[in-house]
N, C-alpha and C. Protein backbone atom coordinates (compact mmCIF):
# COMPACT_ATOMS: atom_id res chain seq x y z
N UNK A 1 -16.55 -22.98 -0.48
CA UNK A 1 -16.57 -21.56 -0.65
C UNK A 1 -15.29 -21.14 -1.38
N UNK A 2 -15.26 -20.53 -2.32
CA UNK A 2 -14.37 -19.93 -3.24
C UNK A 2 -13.78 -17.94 -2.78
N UNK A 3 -13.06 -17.99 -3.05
CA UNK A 3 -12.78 -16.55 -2.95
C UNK A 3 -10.95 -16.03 -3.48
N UNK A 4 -11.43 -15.11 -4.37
CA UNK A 4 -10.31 -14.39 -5.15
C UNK A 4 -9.68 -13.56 -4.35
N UNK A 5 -8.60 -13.73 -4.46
CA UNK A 5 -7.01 -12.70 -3.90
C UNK A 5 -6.36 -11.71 -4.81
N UNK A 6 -6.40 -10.28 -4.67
CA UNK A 6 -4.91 -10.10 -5.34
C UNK A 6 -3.82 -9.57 -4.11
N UNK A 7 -2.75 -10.59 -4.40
CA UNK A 7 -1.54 -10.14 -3.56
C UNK A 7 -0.65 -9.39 -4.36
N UNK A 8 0.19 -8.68 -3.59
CA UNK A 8 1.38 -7.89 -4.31
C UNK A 8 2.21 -8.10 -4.03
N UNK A 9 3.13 -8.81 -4.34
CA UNK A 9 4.32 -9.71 -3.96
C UNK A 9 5.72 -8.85 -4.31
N UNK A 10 6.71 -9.09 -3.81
CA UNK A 10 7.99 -8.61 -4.26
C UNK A 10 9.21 -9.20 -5.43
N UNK A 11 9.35 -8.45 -6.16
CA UNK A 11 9.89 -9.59 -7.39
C UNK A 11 11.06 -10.18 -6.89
N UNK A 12 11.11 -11.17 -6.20
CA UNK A 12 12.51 -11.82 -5.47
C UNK A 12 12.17 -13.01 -5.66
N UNK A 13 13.12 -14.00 -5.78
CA UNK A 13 12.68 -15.57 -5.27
C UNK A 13 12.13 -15.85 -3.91
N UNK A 14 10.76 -16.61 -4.39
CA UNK A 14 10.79 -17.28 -3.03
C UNK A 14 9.63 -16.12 -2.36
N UNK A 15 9.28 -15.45 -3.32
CA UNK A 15 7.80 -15.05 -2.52
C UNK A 15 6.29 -15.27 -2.95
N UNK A 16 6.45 -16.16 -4.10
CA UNK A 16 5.01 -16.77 -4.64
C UNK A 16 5.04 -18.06 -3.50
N UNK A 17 6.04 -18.58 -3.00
CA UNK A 17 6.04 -19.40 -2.43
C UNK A 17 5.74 -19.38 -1.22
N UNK A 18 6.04 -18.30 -0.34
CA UNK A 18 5.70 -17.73 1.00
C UNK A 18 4.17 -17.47 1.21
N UNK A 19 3.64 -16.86 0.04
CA UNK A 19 2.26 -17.16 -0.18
C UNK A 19 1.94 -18.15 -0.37
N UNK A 20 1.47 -19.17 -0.58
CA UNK A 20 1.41 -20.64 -1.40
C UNK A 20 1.13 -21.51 0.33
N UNK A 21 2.66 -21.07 0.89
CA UNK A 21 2.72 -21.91 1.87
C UNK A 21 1.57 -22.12 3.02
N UNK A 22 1.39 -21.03 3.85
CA UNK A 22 -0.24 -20.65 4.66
C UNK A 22 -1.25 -21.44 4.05
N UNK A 23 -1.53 -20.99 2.55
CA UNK A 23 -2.58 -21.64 1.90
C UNK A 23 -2.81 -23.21 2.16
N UNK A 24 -1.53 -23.87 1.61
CA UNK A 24 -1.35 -25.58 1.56
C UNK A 24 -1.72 -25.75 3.03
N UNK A 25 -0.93 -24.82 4.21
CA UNK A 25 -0.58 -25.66 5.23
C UNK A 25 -2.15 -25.99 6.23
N UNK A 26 -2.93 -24.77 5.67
CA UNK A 26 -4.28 -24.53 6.62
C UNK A 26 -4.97 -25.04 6.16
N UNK A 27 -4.65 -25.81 4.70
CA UNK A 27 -5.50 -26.99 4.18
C UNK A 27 -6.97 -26.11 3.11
N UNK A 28 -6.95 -25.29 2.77
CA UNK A 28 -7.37 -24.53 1.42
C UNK A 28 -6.54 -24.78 0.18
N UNK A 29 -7.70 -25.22 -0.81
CA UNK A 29 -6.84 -25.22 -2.27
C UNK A 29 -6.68 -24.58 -3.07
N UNK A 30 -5.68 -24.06 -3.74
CA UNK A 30 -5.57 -23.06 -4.80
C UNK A 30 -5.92 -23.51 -5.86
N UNK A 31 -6.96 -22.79 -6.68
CA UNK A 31 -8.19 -22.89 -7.76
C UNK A 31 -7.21 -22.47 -8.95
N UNK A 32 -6.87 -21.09 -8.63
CA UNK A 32 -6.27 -20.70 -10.21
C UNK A 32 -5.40 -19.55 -9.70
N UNK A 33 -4.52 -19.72 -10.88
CA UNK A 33 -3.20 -18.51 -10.10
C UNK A 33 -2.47 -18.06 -11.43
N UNK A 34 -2.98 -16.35 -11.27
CA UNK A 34 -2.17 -15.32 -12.55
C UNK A 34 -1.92 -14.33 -11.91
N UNK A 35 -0.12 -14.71 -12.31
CA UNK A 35 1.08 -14.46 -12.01
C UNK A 35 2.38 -13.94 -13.45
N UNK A 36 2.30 -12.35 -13.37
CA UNK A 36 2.61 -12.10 -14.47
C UNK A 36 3.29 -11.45 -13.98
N UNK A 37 4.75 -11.77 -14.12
CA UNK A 37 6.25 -11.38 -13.88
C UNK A 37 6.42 -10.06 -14.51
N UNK A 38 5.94 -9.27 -15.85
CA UNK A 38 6.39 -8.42 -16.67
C UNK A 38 5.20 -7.02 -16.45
N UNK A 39 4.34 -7.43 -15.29
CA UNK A 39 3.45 -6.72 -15.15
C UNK A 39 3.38 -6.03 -13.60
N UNK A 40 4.14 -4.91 -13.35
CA UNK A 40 4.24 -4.30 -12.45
C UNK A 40 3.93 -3.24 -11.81
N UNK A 41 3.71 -3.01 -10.32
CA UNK A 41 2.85 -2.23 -10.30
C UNK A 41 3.74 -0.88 -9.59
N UNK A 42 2.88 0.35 -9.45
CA UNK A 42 4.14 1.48 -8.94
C UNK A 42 5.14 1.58 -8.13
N UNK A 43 5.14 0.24 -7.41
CA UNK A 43 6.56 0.43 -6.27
C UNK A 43 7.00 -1.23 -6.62
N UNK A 44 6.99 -1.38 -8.15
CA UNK A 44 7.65 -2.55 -8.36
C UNK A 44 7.44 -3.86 -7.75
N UNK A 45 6.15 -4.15 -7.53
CA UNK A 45 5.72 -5.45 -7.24
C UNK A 45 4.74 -6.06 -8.08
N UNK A 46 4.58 -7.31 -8.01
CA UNK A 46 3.95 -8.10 -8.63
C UNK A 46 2.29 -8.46 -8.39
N UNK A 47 1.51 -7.75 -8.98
CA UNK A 47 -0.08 -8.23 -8.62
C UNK A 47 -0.25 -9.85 -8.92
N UNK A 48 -0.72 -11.01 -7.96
CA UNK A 48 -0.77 -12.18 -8.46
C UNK A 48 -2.50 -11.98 -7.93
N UNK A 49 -3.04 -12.94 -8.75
CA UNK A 49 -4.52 -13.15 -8.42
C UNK A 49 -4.22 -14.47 -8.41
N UNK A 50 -5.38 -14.74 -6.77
CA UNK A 50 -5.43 -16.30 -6.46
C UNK A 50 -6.99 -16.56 -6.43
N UNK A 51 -7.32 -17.63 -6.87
CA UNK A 51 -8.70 -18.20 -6.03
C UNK A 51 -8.44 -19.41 -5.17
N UNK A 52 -8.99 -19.23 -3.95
CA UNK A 52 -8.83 -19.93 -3.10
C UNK A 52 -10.13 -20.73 -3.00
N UNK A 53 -10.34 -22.33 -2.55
CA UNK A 53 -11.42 -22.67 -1.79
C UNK A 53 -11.17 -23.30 -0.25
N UNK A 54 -12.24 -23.20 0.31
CA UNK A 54 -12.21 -24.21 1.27
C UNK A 54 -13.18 -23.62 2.55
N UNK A 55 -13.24 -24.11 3.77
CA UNK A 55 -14.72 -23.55 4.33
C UNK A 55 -14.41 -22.28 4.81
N UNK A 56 -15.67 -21.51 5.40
CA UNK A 56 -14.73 -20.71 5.85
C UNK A 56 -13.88 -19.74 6.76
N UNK A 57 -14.08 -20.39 7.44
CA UNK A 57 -12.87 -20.61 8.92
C UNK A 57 -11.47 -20.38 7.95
N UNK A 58 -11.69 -21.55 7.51
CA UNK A 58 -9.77 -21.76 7.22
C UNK A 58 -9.41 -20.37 6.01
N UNK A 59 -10.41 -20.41 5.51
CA UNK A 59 -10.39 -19.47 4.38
C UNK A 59 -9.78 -17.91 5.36
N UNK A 60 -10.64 -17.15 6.55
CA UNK A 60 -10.34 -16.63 6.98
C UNK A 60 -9.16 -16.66 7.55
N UNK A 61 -8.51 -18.03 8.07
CA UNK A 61 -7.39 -18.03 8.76
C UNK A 61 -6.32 -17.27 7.46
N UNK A 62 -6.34 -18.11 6.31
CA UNK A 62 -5.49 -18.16 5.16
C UNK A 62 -5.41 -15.97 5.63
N UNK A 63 -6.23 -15.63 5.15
CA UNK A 63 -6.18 -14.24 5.13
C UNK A 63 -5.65 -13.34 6.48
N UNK A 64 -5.47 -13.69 7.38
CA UNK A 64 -5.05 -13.43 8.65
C UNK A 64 -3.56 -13.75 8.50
N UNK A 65 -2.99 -15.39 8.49
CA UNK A 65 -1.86 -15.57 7.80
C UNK A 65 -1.08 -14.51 6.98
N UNK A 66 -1.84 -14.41 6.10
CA UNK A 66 -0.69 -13.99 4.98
C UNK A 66 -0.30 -12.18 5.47
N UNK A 67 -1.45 -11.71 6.10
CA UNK A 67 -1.18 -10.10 6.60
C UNK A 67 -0.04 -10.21 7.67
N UNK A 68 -0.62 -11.21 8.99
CA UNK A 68 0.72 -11.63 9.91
C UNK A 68 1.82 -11.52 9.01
N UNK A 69 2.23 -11.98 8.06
CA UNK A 69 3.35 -12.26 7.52
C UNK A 69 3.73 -11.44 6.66
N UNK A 70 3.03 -10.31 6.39
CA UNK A 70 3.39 -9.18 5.64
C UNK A 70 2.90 -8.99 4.44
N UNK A 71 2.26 -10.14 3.64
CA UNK A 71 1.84 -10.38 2.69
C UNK A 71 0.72 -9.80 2.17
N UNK A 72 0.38 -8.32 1.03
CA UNK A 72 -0.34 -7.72 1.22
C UNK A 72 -1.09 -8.15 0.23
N UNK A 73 -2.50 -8.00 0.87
CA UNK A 73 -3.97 -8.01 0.24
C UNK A 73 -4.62 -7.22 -0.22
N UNK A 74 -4.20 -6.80 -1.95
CA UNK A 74 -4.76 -5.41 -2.34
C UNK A 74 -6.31 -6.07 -2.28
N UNK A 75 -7.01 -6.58 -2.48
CA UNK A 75 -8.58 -7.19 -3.11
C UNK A 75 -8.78 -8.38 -2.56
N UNK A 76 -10.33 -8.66 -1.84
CA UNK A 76 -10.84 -9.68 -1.96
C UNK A 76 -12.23 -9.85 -2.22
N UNK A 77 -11.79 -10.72 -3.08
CA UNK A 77 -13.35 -10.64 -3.87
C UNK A 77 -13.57 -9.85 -4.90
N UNK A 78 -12.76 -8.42 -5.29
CA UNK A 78 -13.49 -7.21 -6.37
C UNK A 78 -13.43 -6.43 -5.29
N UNK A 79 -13.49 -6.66 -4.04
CA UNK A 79 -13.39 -5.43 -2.89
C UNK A 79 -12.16 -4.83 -2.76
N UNK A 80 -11.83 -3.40 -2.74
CA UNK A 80 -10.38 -2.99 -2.42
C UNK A 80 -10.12 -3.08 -1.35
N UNK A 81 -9.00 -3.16 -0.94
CA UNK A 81 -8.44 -3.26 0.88
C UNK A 81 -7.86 -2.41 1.05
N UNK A 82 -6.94 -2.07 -0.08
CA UNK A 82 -5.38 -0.86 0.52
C UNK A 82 -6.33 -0.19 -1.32
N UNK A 83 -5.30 1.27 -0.73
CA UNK A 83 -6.04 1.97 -1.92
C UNK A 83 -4.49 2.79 -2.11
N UNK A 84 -4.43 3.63 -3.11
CA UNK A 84 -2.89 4.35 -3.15
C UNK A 84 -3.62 6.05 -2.95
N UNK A 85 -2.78 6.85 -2.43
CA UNK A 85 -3.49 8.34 -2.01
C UNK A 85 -2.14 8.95 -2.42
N UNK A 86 -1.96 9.75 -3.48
CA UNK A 86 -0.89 11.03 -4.59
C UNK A 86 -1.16 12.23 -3.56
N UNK A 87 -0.19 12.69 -3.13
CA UNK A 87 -0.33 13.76 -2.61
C UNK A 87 1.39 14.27 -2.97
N UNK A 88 1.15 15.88 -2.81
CA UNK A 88 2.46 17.29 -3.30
C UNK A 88 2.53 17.95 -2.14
N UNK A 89 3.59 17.98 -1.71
CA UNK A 89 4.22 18.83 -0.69
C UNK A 89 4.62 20.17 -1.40
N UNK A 90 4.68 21.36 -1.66
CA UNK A 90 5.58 22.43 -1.94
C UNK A 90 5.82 23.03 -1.00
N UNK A 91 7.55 23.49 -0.79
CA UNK A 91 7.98 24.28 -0.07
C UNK A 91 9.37 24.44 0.33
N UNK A 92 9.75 24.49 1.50
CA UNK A 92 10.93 24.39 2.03
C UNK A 92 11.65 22.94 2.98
N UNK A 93 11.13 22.04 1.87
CA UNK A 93 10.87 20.43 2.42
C UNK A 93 12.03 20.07 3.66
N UNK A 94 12.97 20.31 3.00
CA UNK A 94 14.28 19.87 3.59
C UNK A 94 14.69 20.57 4.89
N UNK A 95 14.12 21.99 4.81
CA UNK A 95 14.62 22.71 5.95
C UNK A 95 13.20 22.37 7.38
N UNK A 96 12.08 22.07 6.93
CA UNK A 96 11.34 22.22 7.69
C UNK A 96 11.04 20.80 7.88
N UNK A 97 11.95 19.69 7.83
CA UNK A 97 12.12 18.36 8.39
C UNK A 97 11.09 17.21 7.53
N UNK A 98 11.54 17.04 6.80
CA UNK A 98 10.73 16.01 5.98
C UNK A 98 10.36 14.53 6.84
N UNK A 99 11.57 14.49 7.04
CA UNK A 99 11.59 13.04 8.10
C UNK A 99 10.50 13.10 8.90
N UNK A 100 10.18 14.22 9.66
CA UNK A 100 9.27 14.18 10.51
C UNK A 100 8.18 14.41 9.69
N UNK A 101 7.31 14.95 8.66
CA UNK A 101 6.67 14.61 7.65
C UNK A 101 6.01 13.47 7.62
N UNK A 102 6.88 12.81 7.11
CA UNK A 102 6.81 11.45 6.21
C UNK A 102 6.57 10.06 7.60
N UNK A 103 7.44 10.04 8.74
CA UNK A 103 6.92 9.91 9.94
C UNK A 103 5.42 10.17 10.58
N UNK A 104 5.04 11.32 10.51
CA UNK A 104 3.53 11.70 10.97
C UNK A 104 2.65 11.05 9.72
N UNK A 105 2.90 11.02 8.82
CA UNK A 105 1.90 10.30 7.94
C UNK A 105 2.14 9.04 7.87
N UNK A 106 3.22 8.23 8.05
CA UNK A 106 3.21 6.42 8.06
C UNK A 106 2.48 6.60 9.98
N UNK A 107 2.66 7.47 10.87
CA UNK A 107 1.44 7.09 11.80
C UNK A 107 0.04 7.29 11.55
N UNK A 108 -0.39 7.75 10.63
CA UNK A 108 -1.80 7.65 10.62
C UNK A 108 -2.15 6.27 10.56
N UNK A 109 -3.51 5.85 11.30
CA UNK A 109 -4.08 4.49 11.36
C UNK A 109 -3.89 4.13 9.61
N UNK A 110 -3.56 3.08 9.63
CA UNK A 110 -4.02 2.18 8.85
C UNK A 110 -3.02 2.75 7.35
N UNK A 111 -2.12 3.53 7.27
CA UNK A 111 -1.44 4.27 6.23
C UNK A 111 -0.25 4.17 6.32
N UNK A 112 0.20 4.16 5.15
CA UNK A 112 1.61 3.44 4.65
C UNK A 112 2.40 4.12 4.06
N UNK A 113 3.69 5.23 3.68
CA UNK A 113 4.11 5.67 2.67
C UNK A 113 5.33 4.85 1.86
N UNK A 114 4.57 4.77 0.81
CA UNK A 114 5.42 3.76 -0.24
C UNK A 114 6.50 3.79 -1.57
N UNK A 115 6.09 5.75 -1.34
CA UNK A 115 7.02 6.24 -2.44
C UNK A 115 7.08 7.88 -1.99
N UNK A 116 8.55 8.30 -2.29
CA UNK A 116 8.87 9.56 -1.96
C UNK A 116 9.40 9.93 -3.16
N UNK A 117 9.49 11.14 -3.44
CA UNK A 117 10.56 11.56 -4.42
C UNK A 117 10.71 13.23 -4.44
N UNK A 118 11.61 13.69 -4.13
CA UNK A 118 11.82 14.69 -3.78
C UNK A 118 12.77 15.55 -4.75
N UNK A 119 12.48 17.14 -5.43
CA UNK A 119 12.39 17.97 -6.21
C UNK A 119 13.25 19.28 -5.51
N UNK A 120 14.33 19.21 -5.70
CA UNK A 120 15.11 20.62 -4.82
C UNK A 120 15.04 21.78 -5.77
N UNK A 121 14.59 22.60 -5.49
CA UNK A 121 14.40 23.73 -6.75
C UNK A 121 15.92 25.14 -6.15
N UNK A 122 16.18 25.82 -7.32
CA UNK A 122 17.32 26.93 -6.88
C UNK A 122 16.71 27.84 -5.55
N UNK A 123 15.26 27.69 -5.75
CA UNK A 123 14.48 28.46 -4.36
C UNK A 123 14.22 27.56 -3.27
N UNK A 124 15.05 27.48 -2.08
CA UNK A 124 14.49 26.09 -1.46
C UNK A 124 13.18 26.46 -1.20
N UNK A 125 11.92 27.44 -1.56
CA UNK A 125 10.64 27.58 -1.08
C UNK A 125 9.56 27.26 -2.73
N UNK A 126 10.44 26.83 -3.33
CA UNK A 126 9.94 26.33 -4.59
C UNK A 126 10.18 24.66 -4.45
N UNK A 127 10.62 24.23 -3.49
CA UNK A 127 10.76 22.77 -3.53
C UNK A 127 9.57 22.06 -3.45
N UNK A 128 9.88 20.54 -3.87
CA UNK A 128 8.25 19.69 -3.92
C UNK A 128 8.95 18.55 -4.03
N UNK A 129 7.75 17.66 -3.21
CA UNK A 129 7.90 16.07 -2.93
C UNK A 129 6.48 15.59 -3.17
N UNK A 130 6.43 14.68 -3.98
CA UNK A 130 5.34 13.61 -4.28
C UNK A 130 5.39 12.34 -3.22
N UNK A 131 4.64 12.29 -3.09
CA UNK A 131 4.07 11.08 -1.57
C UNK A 131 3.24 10.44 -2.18
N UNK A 132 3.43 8.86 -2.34
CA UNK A 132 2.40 7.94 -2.57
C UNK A 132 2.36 7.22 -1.69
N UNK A 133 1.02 7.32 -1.02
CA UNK A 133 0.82 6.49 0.70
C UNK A 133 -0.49 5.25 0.38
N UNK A 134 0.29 4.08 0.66
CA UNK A 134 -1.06 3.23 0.52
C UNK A 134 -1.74 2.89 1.96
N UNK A 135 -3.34 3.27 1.54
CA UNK A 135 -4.25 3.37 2.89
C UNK A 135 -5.02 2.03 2.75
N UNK A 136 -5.74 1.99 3.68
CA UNK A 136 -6.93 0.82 4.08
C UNK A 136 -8.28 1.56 3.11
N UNK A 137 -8.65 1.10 2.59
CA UNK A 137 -9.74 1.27 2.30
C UNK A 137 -10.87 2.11 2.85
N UNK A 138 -11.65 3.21 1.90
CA UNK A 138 -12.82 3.69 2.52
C UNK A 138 -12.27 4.70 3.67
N UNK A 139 -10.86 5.52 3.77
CA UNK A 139 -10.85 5.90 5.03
C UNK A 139 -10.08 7.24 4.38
N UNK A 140 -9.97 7.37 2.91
CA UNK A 140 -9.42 8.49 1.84
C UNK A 140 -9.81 10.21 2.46
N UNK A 141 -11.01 10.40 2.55
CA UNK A 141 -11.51 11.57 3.42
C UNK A 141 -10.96 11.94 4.68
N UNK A 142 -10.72 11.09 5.45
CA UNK A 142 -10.08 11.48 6.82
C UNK A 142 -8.59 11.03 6.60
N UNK A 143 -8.67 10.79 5.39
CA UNK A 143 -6.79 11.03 5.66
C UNK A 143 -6.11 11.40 4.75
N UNK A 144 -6.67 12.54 3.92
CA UNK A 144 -6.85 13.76 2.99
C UNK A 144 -6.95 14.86 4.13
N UNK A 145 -7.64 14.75 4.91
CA UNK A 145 -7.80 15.99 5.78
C UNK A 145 -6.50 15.58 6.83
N UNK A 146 -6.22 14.29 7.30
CA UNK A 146 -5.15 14.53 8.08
C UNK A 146 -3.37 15.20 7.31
N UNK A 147 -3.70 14.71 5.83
CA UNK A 147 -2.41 14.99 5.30
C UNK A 147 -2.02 16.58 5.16
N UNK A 148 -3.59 17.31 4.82
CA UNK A 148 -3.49 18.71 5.02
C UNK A 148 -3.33 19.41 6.11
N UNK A 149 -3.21 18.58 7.13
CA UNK A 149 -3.41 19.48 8.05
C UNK A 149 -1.25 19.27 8.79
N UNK A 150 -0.62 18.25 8.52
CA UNK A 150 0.19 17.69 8.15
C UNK A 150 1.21 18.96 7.45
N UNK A 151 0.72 18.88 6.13
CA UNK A 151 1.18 20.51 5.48
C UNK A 151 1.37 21.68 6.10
N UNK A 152 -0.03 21.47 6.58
CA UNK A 152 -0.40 22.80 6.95
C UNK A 152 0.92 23.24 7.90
N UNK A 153 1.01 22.65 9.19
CA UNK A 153 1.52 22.15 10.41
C UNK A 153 3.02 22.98 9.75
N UNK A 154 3.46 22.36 8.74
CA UNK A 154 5.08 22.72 7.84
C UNK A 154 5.15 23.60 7.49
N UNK A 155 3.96 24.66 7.10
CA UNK A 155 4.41 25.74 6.07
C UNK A 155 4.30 24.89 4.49
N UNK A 156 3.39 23.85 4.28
CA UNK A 156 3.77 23.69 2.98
C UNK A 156 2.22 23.63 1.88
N UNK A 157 2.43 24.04 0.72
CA UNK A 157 1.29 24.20 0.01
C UNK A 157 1.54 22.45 -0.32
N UNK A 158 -0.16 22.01 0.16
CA UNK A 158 -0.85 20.48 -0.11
C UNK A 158 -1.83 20.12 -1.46
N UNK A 159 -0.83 19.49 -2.33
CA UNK A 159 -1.81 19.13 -3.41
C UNK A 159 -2.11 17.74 -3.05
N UNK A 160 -3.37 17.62 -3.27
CA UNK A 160 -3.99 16.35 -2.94
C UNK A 160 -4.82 15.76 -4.78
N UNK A 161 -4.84 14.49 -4.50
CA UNK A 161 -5.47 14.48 -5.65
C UNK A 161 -6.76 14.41 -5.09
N UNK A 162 -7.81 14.51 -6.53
CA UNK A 162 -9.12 14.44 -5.88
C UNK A 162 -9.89 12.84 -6.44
């Protein structure tokens, strides 16, 4: 049984290898592997695509592995796993506690925030922060409505993408 990976690795030494390792050790072989150093993705990591074989037990273990270990699994198979969700805060970010913000949304099940960037305007009620939160798959609707409600909660106008 065969099956394609894309991982998103961190551009450091020593993390194609951290992946690699699970694979060898659970006794699955790596088929084919593109790994393009100059090709990066929005929070500066590396998409590698693997094909893996082997039965599939171990195959599953391999994929259990590499999440234990932090190792994220955008795709398997052509299937998405983690998805990225753009969302705009406007308002009075800073005064009405961002931290706690950005906190209530890395607790939503299964959601991640992976990029902040924050916009101080001469009006602190003209301020704005862009949030890029990577989610689990298939779960965009209920956590579009949790992010608005999130806003809401602050006093802050919620742009969501659609």
């Amino acid at each position: 049984m065969r099956l394609n990976l894309v991982l998103e690795l961190l551009d450091i030494p020593g993390q194609l290898t951290d992946a690699f390792e699970p694979i060898s050790r659970l006794g699955a072989n790596i088929v084919t592997v593109i790994h393009q150093r100059d090709v990066k993705t929005e929070r500066g990591t590396v998409p590698v695509q693997i094909t893996i074989e082997g039965d599939k037990d171990t195959l599953d273990k391999v994929i259990d592995t590499l999440e234990s270990q932090n190792i994220q699994i955008m795709e398997v198979d052509g299937v998405l796993r983690k998805e990225k969700i753009r969302t705009i805060f406007i308002g009075n970010i800073v005064e009405k506690d961002v931290k706690d913000a950005l906190g209530r949304l890395n607790n939503i099940e299964g959601v991640r925030v992976i990029d902040f960037n924050l916009k101080i305007g001469d009006d602190p009620e003209k301020s704005a922060s862009k949030i890029i939160l990577e989610a689990d798959s298939g779960k965009r609707k209920d956590i579009l409505a949790k992010i608005k409600e999130i806003g809401k909660s602050k006093g802050f106008l919620v742009i969501n993408e659609v």
